[in-house]
Protein backbone atom coordinates (compact mmCIF):
# COMPACT_ATOMS: atom_id res chain seq x y z
CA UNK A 1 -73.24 21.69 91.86
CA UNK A 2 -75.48 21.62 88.43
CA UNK A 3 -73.47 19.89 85.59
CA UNK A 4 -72.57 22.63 82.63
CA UNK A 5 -72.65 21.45 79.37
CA UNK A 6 -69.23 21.37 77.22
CA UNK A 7 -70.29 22.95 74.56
CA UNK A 8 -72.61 26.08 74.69
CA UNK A 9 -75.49 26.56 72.54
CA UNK A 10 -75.40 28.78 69.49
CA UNK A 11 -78.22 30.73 71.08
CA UNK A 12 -76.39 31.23 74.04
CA UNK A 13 -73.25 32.60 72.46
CA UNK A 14 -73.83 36.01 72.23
CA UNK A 15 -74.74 36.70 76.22
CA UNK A 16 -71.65 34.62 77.11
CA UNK A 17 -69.67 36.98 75.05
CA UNK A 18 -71.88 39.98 76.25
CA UNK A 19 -70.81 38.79 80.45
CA UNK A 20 -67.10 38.03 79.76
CA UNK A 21 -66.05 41.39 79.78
CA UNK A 22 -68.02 41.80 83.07
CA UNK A 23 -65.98 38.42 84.65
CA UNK A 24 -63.39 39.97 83.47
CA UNK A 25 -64.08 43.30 85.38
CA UNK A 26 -64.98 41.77 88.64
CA UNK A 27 -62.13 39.48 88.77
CA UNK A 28 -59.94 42.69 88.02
CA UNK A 29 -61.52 44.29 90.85
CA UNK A 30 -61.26 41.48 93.36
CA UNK A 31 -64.59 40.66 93.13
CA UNK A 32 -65.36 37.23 91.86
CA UNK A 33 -62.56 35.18 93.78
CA UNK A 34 -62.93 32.49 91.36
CA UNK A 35 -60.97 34.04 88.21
CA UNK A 36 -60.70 31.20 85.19
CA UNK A 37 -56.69 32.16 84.24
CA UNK A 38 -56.72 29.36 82.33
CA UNK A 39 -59.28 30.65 80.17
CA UNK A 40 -58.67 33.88 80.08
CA UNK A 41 -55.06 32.80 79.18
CA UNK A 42 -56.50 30.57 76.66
CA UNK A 43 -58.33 33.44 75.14
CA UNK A 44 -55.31 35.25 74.45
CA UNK A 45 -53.86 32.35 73.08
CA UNK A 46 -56.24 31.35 71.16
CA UNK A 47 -56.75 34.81 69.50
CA UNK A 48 -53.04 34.91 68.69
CA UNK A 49 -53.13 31.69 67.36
CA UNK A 50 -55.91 32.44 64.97
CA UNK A 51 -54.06 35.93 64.02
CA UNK A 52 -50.57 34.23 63.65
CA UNK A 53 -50.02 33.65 59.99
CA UNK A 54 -48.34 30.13 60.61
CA UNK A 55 -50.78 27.40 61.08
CA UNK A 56 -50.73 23.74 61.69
CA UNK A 57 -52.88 23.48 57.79
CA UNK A 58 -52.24 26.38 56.18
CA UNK A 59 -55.41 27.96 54.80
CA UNK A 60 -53.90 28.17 51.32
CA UNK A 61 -55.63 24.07 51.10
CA UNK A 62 -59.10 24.70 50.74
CA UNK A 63 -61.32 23.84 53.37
CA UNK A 64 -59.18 22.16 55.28
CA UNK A 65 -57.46 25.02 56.01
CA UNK A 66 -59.83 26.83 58.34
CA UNK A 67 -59.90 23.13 61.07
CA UNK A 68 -57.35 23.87 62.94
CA UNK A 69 -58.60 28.02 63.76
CA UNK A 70 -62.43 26.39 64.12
CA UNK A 71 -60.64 23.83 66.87
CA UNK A 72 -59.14 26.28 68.76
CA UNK A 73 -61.78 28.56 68.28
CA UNK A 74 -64.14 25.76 69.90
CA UNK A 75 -61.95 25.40 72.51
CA UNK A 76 -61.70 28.70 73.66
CA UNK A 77 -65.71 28.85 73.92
CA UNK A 78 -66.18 25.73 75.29
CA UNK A 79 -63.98 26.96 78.34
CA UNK A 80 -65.39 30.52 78.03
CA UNK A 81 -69.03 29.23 78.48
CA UNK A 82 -68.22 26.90 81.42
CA UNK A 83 -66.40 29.65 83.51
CA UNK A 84 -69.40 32.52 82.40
CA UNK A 85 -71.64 30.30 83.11
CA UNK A 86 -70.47 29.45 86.75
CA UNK A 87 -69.84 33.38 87.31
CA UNK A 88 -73.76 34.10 85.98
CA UNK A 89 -74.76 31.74 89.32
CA UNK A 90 -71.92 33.55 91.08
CA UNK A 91 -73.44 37.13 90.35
CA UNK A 92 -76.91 36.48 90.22
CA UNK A 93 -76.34 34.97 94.18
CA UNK A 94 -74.35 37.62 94.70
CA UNK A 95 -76.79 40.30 93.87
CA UNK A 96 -79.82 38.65 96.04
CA UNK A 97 -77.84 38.28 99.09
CA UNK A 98 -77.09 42.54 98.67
CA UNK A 99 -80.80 43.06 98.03
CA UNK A 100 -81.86 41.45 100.77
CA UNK A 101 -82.31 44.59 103.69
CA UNK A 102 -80.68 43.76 106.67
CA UNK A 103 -82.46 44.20 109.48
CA UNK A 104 -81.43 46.87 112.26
C-alpha cells in the first residue's frame, strides 16, 4: 500500500472536495465497502464546531481567535484527503476491472 501524505496539497483541495460527495454516494449505496465514519463523523463535527458560537478562543481576540476553527478545520481535511484519496485508487480499480470485456 502507497503511503498518503497527512496533509493534502492546496492544489489538490478542490478535487478532494469535488469526490467526497461521490464517497459519500457510493458508500450510501453499498458500494465502496470501505466507508471512513470517522471522517465523515468528523466532518459533521467539525462543521458544527466551526458554526457553534462558543469556542475554545473566542474570535472577539484578534487573530488568535480564528486557531482553534483553522485546527479543526485542518483536521477535518487532513482525514478527508486520506480517505478520498484511498477511494480515488478504490474507483479508478474499480472502473478498469468493469471495462475490461469478459470473454464468452
Amino acid at each position: 500500500m502507497s503511503r498518503f501524505s497527512i496533509m493534502p496539497k492546496v492544489g489538490e483541495i478542490p478535487s478532494l472536495l469535488h469526490a467526497a460527495p461521490s464517497m459519500l454516494r457510493d458508500s450510501l449505496k453499498r458500494k465502496y465497502r470501505k466507508t471512513p465514519w470517522g471522517t465523515l463523523t468528523g466532518g459533521i463535527f467539525s462543521i458544527l464546531y466551526i458554526l457553534n458560537p462558543l469556542d475554545l478562543i473566542p474570535e472577539a481576540l484578534p487573530i488568535i481567535g480564528i486557531v482553534d476553527d483553522t485546527l479543526v478545520f485542518g483536521v477535518f481535511l487532513a482525514l478527508l484527503s486520506r480517505d478520498v484519496k484511498k477511494y480515488l485508487l478504490w474507483k479508478s480499480s474499480h472502473e478498469k476491472s468493469n471495462s475490461i470485456p469478459k470473454k464468452t
